[in-house]
Structures are given as C-alpha cells and as structure tokens.
Protein backbone atom coordinates (compact mmCIF):
# COMPACT_ATOMS: atom_id res chain seq x y z
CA UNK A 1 22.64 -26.10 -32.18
CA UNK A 2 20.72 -26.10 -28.77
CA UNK A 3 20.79 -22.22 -26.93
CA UNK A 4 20.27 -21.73 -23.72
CA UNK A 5 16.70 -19.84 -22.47
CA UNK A 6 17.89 -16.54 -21.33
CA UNK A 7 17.09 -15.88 -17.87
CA UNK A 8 13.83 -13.94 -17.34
CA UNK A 9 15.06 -10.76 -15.20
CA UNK A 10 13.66 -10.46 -11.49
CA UNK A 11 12.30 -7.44 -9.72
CA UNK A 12 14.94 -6.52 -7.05
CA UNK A 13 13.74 -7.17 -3.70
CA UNK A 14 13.15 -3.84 -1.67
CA UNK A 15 15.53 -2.84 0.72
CA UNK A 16 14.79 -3.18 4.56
CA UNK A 17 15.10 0.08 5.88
CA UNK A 18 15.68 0.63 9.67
CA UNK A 19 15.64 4.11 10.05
CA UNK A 20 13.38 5.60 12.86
CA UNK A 21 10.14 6.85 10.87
CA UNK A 22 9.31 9.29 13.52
CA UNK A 23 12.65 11.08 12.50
CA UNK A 24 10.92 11.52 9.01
CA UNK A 25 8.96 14.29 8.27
CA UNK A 26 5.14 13.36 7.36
CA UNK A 27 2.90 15.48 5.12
CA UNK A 28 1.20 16.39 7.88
CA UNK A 29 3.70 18.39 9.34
CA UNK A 30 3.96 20.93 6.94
CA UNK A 31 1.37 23.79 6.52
CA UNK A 32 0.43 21.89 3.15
CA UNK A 33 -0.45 18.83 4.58
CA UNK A 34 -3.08 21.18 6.82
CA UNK A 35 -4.34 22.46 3.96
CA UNK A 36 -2.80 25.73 4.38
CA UNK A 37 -3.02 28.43 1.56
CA UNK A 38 0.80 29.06 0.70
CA UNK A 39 -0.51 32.91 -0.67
CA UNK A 40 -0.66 35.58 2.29
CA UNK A 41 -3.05 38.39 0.94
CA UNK A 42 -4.70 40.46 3.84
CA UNK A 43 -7.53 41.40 1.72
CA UNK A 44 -8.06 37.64 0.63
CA UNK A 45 -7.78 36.71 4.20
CA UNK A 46 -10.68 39.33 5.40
CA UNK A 47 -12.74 38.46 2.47
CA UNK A 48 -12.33 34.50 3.71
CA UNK A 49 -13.09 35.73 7.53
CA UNK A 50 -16.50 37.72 6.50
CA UNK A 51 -17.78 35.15 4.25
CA UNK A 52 -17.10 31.89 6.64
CA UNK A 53 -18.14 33.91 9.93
CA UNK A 54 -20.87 32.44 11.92
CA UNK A 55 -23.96 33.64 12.47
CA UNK A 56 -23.87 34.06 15.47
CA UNK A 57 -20.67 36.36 15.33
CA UNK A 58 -22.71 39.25 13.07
C-alpha cells in the first residue's frame, strides 16, 4: 500500500498592512521611551538635582 507524503506545513505569509505609521504611537513618545522615572518623589528629585549639578552652578 503506497501513502501519500503529508504536506510539510508553510509559515503564513505576513499580512501587508497599510495603515499610516505616523498614526501609531512610537516608544518614543511616551515618557518611558525618554527615559523618564515613572516614581515622583520630591526628595528623590532634589537629591538627583544636587548630585548631577554642575560645577559651575555651586
């Protein structure tokens, strides 16, 4: 008795997408993508402010 070989499954092709990227919001529009710190503690703040002041601002 002579089978068949099954087929060997494919990948599905990716989509094309035509959406307007710029409507898309990048990483880099976010506070995070800045590297903003998402904590808000005034004292932490200060503390960041004396230590990475210049030295010409002393």
């Amino acid at each position: 008795m002579s089978t068949a070989p099954e087929p060997v499954p494919r990948d599905p092709k990716p989509a094309l997408v035509f959406d307007d990227p710029l409507e898309q919001q990048s990483s880099d529009d976010t506070d995070r993508g800045w590297g903003e710190r998402t904590d808000r503690d005034s004292a932490a703040d200060l503390k960041r402010f004396l230590d990475e002041k210049p030295p010409h601002h002393l």
